[in-house]
C-alpha atoms as a PDB file:
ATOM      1  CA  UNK A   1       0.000   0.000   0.000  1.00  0.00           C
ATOM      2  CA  UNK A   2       1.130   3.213  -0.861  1.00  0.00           C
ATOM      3  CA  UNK A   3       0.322   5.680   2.464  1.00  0.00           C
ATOM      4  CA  UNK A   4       0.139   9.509   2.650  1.00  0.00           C
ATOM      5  CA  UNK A   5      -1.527  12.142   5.239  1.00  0.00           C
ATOM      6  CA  UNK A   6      -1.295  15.580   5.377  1.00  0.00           C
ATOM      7  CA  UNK A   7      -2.134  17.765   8.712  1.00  0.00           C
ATOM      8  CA  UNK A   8      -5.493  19.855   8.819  1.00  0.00           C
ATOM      9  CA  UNK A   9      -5.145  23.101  10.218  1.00  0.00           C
ATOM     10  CA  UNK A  10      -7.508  25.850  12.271  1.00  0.00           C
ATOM     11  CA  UNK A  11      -7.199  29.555  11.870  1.00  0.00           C
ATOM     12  CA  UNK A  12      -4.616  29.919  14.353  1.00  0.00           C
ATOM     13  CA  UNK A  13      -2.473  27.211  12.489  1.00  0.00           C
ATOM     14  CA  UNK A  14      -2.370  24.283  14.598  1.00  0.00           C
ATOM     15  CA  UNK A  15      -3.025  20.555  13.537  1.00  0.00           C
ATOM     16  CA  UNK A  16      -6.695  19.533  14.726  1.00  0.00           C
ATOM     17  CA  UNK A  17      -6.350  16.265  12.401  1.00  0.00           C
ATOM     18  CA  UNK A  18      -5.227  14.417   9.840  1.00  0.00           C
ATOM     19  CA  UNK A  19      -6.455  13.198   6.462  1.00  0.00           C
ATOM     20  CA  UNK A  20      -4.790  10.351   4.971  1.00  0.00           C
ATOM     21  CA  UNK A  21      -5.308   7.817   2.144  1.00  0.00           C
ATOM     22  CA  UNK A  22      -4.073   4.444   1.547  1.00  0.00           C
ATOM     23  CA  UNK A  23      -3.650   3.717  -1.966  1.00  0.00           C
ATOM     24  CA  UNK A  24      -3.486  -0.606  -3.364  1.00  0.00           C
ATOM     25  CA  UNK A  25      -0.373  -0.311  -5.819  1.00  0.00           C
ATOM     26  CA  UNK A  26       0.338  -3.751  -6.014  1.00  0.00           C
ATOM     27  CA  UNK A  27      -0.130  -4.067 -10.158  1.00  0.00           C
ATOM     28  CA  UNK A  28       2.117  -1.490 -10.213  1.00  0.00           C
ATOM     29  CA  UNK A  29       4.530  -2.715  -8.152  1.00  0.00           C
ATOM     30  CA  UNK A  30       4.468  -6.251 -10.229  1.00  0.00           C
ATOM     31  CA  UNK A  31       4.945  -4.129 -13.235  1.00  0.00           C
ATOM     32  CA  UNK A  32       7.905  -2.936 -12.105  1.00  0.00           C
ATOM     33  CA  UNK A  33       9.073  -6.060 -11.043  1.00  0.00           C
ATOM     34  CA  UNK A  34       8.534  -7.794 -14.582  1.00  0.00           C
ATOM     35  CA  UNK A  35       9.531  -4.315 -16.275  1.00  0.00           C
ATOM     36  CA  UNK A  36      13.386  -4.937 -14.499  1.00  0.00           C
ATOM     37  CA  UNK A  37      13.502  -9.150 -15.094  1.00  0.00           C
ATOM     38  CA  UNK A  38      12.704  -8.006 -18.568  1.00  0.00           C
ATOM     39  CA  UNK A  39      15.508  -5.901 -18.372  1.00  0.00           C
ATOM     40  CA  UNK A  40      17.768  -8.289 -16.806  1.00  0.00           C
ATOM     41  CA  UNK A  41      16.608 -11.404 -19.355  1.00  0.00           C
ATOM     42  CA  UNK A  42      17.445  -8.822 -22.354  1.00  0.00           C
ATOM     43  CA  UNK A  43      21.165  -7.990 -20.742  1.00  0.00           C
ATOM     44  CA  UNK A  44      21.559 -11.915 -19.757  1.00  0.00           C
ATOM     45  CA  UNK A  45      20.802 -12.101 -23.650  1.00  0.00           C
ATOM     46  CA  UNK A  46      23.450  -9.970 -24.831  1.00  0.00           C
ATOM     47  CA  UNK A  47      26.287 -11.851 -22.530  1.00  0.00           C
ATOM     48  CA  UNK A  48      25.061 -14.817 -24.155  1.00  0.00           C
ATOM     49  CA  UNK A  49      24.645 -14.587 -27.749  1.00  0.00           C
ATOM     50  CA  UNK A  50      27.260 -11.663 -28.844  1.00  0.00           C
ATOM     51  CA  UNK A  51      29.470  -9.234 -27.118  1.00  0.00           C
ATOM     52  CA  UNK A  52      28.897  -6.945 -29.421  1.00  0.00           C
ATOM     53  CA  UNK A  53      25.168  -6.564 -29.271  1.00  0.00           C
ATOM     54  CA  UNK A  54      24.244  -2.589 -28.769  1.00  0.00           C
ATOM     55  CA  UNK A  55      21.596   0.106 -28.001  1.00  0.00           C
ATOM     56  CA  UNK A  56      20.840   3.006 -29.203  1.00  0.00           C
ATOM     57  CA  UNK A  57      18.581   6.017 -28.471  1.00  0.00           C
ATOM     58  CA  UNK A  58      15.288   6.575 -30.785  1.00  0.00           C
ATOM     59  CA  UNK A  59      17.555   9.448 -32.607  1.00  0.00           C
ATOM     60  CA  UNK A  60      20.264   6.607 -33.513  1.00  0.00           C
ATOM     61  CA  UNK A  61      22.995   8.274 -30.885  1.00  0.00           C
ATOM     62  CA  UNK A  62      25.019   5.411 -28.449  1.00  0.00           C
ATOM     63  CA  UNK A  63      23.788   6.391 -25.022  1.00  0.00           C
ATOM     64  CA  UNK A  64      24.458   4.580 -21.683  1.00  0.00           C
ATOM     65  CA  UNK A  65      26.623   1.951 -20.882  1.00  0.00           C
ATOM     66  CA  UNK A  66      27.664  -0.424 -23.790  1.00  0.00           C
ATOM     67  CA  UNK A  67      29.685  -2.930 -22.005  1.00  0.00           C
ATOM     68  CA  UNK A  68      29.597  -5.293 -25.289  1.00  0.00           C
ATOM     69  CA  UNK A  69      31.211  -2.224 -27.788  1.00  0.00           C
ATOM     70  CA  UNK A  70      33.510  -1.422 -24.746  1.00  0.00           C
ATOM     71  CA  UNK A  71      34.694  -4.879 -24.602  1.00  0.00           C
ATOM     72  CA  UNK A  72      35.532  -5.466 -28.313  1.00  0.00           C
ATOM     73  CA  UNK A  73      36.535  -1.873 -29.203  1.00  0.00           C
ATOM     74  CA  UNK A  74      38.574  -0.970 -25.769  1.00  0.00           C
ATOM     75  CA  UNK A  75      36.770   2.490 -25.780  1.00  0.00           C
ATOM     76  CA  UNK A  76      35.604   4.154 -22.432  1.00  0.00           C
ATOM     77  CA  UNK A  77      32.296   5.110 -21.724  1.00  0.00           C
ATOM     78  CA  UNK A  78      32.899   8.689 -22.609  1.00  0.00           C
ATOM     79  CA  UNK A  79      34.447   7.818 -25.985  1.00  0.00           C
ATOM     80  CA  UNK A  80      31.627   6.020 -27.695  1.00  0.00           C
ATOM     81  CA  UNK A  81      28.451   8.055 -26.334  1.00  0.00           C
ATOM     82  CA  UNK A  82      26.890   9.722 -29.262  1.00  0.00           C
ATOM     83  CA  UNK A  83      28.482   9.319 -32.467  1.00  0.00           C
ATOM     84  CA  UNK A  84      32.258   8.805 -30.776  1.00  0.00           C
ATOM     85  CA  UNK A  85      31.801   4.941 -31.944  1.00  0.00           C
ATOM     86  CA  UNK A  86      33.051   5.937 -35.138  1.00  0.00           C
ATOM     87  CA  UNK A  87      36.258   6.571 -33.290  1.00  0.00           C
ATOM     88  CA  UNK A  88      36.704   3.100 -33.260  1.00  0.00           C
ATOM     89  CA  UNK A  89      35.761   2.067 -36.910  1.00  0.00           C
ATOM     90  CA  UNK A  90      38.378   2.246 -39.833  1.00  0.00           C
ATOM     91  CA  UNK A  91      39.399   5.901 -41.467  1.00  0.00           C
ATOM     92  CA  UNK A  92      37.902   4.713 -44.951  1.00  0.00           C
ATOM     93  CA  UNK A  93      34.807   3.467 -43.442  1.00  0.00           C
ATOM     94  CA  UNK A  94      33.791   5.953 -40.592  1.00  0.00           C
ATOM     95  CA  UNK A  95      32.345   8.518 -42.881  1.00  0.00           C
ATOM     96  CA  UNK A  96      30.691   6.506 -44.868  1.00  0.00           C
ATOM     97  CA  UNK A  97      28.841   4.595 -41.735  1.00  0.00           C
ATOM     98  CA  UNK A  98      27.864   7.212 -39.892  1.00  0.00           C
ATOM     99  CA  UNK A  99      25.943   8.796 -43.521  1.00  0.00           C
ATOM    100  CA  UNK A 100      24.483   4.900 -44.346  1.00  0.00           C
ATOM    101  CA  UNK A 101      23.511   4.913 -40.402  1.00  0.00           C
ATOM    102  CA  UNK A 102      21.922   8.567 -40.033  1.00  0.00           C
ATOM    103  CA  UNK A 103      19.958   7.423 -42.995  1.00  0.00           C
ATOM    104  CA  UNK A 104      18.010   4.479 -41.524  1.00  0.00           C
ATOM    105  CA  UNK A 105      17.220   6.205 -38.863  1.00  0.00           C
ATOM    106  CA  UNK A 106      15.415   8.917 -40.403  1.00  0.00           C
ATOM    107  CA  UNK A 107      13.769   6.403 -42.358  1.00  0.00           C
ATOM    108  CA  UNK A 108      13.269   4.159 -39.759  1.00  0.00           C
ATOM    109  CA  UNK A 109      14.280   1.093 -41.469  1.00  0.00           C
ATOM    110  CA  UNK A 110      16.465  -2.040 -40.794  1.00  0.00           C
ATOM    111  CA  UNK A 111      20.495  -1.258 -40.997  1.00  0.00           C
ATOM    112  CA  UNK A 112      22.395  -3.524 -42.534  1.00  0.00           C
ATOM    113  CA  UNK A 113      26.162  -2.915 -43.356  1.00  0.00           C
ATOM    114  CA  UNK A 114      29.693  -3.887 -43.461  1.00  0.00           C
ATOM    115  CA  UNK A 115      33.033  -1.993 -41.858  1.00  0.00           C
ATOM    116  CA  UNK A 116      36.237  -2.263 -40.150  1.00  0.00           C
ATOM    117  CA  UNK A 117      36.383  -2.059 -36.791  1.00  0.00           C
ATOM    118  CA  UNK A 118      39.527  -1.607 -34.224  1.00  0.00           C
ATOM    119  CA  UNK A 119      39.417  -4.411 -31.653  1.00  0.00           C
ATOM    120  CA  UNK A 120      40.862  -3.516 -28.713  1.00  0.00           C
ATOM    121  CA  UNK A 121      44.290  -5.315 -29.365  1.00  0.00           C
ATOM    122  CA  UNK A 122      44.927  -2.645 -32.384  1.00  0.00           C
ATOM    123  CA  UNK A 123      43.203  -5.613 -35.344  1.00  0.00           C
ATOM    124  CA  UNK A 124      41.269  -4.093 -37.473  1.00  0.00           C
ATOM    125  CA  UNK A 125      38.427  -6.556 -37.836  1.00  0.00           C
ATOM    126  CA  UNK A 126      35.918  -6.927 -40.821  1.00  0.00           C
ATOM    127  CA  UNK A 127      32.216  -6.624 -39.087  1.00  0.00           C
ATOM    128  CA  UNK A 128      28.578  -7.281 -40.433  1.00  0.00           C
ATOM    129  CA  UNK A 129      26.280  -4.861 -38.855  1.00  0.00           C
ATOM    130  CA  UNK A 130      22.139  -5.498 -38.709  1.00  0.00           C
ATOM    131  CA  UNK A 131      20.107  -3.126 -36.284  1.00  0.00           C
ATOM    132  CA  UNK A 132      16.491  -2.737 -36.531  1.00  0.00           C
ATOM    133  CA  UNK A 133      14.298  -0.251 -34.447  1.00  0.00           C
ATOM    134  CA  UNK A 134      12.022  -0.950 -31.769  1.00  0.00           C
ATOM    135  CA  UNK A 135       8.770   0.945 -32.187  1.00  0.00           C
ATOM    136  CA  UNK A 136       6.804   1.780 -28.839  1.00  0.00           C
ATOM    137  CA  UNK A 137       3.367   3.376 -28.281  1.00  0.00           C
ATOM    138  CA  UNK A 138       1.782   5.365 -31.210  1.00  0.00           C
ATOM    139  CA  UNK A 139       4.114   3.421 -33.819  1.00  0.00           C
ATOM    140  CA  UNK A 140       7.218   5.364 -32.621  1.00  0.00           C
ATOM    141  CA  UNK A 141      10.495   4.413 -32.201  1.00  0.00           C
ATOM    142  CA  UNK A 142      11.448   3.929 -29.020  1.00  0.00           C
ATOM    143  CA  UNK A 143      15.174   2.818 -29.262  1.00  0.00           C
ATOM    144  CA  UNK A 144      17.522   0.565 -31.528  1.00  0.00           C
ATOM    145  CA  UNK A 145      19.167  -2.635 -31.094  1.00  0.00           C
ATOM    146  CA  UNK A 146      22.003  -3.218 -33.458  1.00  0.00           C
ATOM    147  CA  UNK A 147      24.434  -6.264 -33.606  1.00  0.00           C
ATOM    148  CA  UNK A 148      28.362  -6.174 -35.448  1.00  0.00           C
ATOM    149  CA  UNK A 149      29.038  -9.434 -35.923  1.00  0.00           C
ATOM    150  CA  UNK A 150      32.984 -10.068 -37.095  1.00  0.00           C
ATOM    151  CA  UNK A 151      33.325 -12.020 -40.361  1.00  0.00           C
ATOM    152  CA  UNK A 152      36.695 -11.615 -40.920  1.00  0.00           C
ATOM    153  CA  UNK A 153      37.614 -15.524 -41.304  1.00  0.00           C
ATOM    154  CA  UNK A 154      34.794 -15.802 -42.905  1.00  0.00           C
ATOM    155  CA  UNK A 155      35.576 -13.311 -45.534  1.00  0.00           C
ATOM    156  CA  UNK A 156      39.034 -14.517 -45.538  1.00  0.00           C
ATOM    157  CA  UNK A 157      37.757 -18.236 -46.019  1.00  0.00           C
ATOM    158  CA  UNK A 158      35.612 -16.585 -49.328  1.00  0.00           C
ATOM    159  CA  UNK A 159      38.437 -14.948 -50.387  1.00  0.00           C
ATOM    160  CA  UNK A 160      40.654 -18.601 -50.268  1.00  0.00           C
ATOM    161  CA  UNK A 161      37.825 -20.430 -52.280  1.00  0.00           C
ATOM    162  CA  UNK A 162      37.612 -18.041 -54.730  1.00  0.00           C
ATOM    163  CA  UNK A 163      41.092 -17.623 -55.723  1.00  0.00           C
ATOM    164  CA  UNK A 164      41.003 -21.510 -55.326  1.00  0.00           C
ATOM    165  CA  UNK A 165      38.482 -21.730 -57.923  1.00  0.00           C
ATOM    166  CA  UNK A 166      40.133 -19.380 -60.338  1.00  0.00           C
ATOM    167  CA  UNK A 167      43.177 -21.325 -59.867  1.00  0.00           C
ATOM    168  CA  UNK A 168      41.287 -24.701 -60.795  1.00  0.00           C
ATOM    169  CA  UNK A 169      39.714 -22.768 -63.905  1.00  0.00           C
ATOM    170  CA  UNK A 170      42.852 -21.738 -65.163  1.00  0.00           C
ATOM    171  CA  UNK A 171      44.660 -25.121 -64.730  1.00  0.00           C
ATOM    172  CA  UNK A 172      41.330 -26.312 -66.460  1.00  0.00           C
ATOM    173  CA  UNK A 173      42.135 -23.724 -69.641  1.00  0.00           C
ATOM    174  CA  UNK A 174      46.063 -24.932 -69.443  1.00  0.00           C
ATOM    175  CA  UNK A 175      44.888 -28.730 -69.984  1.00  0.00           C
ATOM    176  CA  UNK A 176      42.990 -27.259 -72.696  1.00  0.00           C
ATOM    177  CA  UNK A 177      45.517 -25.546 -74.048  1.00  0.00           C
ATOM    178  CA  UNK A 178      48.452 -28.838 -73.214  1.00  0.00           C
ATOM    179  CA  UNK A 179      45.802 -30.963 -74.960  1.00  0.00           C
ATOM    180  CA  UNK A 180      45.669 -29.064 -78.357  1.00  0.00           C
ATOM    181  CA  UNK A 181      49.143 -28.016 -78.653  1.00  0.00           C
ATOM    182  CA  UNK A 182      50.359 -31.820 -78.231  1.00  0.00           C
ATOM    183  CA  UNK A 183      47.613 -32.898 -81.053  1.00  0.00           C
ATOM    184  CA  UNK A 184      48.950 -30.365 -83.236  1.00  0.00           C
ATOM    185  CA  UNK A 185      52.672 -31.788 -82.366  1.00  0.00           C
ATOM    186  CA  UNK A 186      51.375 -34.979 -83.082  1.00  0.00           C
ATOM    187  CA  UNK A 187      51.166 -34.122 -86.722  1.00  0.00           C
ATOM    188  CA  UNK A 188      54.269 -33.095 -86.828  1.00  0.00           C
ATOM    189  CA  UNK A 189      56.642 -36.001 -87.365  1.00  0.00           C
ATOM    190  CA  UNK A 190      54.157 -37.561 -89.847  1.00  0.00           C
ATOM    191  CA  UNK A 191      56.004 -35.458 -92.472  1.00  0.00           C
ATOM    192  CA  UNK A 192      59.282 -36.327 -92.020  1.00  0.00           C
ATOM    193  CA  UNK A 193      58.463 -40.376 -91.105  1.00  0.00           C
ATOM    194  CA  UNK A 194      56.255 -40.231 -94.681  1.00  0.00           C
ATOM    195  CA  UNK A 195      59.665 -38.996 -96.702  1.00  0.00           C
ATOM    196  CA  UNK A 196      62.119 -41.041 -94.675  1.00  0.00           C
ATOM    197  CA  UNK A 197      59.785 -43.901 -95.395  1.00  0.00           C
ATOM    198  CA  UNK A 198      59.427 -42.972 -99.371  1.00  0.00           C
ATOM    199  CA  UNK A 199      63.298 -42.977 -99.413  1.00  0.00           C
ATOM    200  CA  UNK A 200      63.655 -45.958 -98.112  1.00  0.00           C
ATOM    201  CA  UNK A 201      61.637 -46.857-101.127  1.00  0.00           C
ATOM    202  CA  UNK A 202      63.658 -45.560-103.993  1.00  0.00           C
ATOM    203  CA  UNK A 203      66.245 -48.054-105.410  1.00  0.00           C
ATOM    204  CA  UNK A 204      68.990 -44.969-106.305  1.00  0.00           C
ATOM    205  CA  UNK A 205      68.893 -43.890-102.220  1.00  0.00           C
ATOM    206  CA  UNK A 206      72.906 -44.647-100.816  1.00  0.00           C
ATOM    207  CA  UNK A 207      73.775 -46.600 -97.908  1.00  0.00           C
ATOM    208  CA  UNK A 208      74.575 -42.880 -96.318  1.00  0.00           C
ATOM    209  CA  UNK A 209      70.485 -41.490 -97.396  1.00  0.00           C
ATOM    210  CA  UNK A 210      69.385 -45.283 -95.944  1.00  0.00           C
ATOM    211  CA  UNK A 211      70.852 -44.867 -92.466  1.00  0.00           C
ATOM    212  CA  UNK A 212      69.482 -41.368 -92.394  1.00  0.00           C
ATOM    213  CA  UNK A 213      66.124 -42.049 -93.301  1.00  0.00           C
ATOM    214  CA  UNK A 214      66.710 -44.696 -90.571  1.00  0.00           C
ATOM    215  CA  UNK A 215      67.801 -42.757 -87.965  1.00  0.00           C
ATOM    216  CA  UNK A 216      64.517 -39.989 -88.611  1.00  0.00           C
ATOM    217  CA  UNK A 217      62.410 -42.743 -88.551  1.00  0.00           C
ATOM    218  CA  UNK A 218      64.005 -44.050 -85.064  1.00  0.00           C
ATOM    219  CA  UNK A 219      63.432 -40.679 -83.900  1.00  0.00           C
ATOM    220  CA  UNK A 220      60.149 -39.727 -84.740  1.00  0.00           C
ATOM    221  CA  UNK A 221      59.231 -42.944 -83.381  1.00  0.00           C
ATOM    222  CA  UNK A 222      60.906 -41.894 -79.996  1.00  0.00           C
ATOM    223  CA  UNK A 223      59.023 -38.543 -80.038  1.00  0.00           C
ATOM    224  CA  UNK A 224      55.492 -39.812 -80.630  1.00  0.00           C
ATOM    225  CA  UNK A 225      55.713 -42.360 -78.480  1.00  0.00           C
ATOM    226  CA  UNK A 226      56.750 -39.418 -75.703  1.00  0.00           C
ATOM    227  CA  UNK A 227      54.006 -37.599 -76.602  1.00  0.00           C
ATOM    228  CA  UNK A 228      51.340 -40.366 -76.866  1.00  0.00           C
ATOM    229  CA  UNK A 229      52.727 -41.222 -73.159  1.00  0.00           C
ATOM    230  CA  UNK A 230      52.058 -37.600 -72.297  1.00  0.00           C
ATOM    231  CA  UNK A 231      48.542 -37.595 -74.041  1.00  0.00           C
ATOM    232  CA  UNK A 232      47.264 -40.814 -72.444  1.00  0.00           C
ATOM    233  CA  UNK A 233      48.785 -39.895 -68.497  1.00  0.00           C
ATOM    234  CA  UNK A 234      46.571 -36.234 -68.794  1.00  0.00           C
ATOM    235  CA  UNK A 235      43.567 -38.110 -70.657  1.00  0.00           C
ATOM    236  CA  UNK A 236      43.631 -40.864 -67.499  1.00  0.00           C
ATOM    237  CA  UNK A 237      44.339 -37.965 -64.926  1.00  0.00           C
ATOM    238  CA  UNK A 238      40.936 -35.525 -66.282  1.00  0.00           C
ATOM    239  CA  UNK A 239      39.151 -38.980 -66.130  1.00  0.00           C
ATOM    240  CA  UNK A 240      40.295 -40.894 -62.778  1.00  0.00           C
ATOM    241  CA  UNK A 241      41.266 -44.219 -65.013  1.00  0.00           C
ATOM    242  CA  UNK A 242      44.794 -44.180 -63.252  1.00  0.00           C
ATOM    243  CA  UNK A 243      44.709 -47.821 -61.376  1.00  0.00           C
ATOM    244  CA  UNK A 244      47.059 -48.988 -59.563  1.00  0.00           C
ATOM    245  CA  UNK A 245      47.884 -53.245 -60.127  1.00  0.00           C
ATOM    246  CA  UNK A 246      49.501 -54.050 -56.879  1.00  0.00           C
ATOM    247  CA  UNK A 247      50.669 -57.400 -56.522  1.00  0.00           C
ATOM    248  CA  UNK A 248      53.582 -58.796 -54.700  1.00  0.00           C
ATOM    249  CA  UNK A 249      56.806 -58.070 -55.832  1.00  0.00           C
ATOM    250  CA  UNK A 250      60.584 -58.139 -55.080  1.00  0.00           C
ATOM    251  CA  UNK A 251      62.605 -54.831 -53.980  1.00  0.00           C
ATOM    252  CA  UNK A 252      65.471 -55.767 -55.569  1.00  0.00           C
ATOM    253  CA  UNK A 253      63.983 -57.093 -59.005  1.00  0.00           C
ATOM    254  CA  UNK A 254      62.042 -52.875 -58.775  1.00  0.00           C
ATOM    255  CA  UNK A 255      65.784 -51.691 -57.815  1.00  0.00           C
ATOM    256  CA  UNK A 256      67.489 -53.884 -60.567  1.00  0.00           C
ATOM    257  CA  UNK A 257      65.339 -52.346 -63.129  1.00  0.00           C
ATOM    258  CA  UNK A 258      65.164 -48.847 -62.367  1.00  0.00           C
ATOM    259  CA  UNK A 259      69.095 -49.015 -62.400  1.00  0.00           C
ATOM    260  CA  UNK A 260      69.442 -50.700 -65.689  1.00  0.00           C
ATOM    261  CA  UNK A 261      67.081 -47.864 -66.965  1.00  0.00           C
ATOM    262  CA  UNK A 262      69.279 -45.253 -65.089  1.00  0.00           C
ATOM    263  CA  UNK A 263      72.954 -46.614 -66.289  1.00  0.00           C
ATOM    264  CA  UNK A 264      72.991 -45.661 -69.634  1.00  0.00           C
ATOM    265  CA  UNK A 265      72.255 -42.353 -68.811  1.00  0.00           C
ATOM    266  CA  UNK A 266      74.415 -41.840 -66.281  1.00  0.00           C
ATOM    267  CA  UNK A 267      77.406 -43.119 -68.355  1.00  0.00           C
ATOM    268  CA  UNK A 268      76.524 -40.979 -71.323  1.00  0.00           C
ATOM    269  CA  UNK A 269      77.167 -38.100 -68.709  1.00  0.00           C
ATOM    270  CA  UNK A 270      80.040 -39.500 -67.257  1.00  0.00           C
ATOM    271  CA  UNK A 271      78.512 -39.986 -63.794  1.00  0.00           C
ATOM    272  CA  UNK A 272      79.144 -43.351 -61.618  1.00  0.00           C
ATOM    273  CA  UNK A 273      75.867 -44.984 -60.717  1.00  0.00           C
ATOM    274  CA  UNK A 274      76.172 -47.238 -57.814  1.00  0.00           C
ATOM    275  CA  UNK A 275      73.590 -50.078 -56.257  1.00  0.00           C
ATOM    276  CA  UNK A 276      72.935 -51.238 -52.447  1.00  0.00           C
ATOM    277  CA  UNK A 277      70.578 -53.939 -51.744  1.00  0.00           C
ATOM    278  CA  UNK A 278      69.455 -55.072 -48.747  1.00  0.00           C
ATOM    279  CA  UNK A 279      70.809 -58.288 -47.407  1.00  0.00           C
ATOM    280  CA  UNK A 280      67.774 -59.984 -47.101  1.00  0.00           C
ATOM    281  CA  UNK A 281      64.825 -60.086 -49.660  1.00  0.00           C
ATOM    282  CA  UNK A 282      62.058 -57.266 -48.930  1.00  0.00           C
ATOM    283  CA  UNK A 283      58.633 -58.016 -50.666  1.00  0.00           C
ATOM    284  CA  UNK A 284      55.893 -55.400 -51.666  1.00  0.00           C
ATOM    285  CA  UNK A 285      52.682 -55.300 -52.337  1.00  0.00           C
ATOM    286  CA  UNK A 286      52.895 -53.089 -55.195  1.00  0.00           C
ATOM    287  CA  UNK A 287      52.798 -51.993 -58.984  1.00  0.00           C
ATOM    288  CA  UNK A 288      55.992 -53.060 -60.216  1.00  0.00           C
ATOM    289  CA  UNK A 289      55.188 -50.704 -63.480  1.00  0.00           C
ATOM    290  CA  UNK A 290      54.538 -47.071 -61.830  1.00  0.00           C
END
């Protein structure tokens, strides 16, 4: 109950009684009560889903306590009130958000944008910003609640992908590109295999014009089978058909091999190629081939 009594007073100015009236303010009092758990639910809110969840005043100014910009930003109280937030966001972008900002205020409509912001370790941090107004009696507005949410991995993460994709589209185009420059390469050794092998023909050629033609044909063979060996690894690589035929297999008959291969070379260049096995026989299970 809400009490009050005032004194009633005769002509000479003293109290001859009192009148006093208890008032029942008990809705109001449970109005109150829900009014500040309301309050306290919405600030438990904020400390739960984002430190950067904000307030601001039906004219779009920061006013009162901010604790979730203070936190992220490292600015005092006094810094961000009014439009000293901007303080905090990048050179480039301060201007530009305070304009977009004063803007859907006075047309009281949802704010949605995108700027740097200085965390409170001196990062500047990419942040997506959403704030929508809060309309009261008589359709006003009676405050905002905005939200910066930092996408800077995120962005960063877009960014990788994309250059990742423009990298795969470009190794696409060089296949492309691999693929017709080794058909038209293909073509070329036909020319001089069809005269070496028309020489060959002729009864007048020499021993000398015989060995020649030989030797081009030898060649050319050499070269398209390279390039057949190139055409037919990319063809199996675009299309997955690489297999692999394991089956078991000596180390030393794989080692024996790849050094007969390898000698010839190596002599040609005047280098000493030299072969350690193992003392006892090591089996795989492998492809003896690749």
């Amino acid at each position: 109950m809400l009490a009050r009594g005032v004194p009633v007073k005769d002509e000479r100015g003293e109290v001859v009684s009192w009148a006093g009236i208890n008032l029942d303010i008990s809705r109001l009092k449970r109005a109150e009560e829900a009014a500040r758990e309301s309050e306290a639910r919405f600030r438990a809110a904020v400390g739960a889903v984002s430190s950067l969840i904000w307030t601001n005043n039906a004219d779009g100014m920061m006013i009162g306590e901010q604790p979730g910009w203070a936190n992220f930003t490292g600015q005092k109280f006094e810094e961000y009130q009014g439009y000293g937030w901007s303080q905090a966001v990048h050179p480039e972008d301060a201007q530009p958000s305070i304009d977009a900002w004063q803007k859907a205020v006075a047309d009281a409509r949802t704010f949605v944008f995108e700027h740097r912001v200085r965390r409170h370790d001196g990062a500047w941090r990419l942040c997506a910003i959403k704030a929508v107004p809060v309309f009261g009696e008589h359709g006003k507005i009676r405050e905002w609640v905005g939200v910066h949410t930092d996408i800077t991995e995120r962005r960063e993460m877009e960014q990788t992908l994309e250059s990742r994709a423009a990298a795969l589209a470009r190794a696409d185009r060089s296949k492309d590109e691999f693929l017709a420059m080794l058909a038209h390469e293909l073509r070329n050794p036909l020319a001089p295999l069809r005269n070496a092998a028309e020489l060959l023909k002729l009864e007048s050629a020499t021993e000398e014009e015989r060995a020649q033609a030989q030797q081009i044909i030898r060649r050319q063979i050499g070269n398209m089978g390279r390039m057949l060996d190139d055409l037919l690894d990319v063809s199996r690589i675009t299309e997955g058909k690489i297999e692999l035929r394991k089956e078991p297999v000596a180390l030393e008959a794989i080692l024996t091999a790849a050094f007969s291969l390898a000698r010839s070379g190596c002599a040609a260049r005047a280098q000493e190629l030299t072969l350690a096995l193992p003392a006892e026989p090591i089996f795989l299970d492998a492809d003896a081939t690749r």
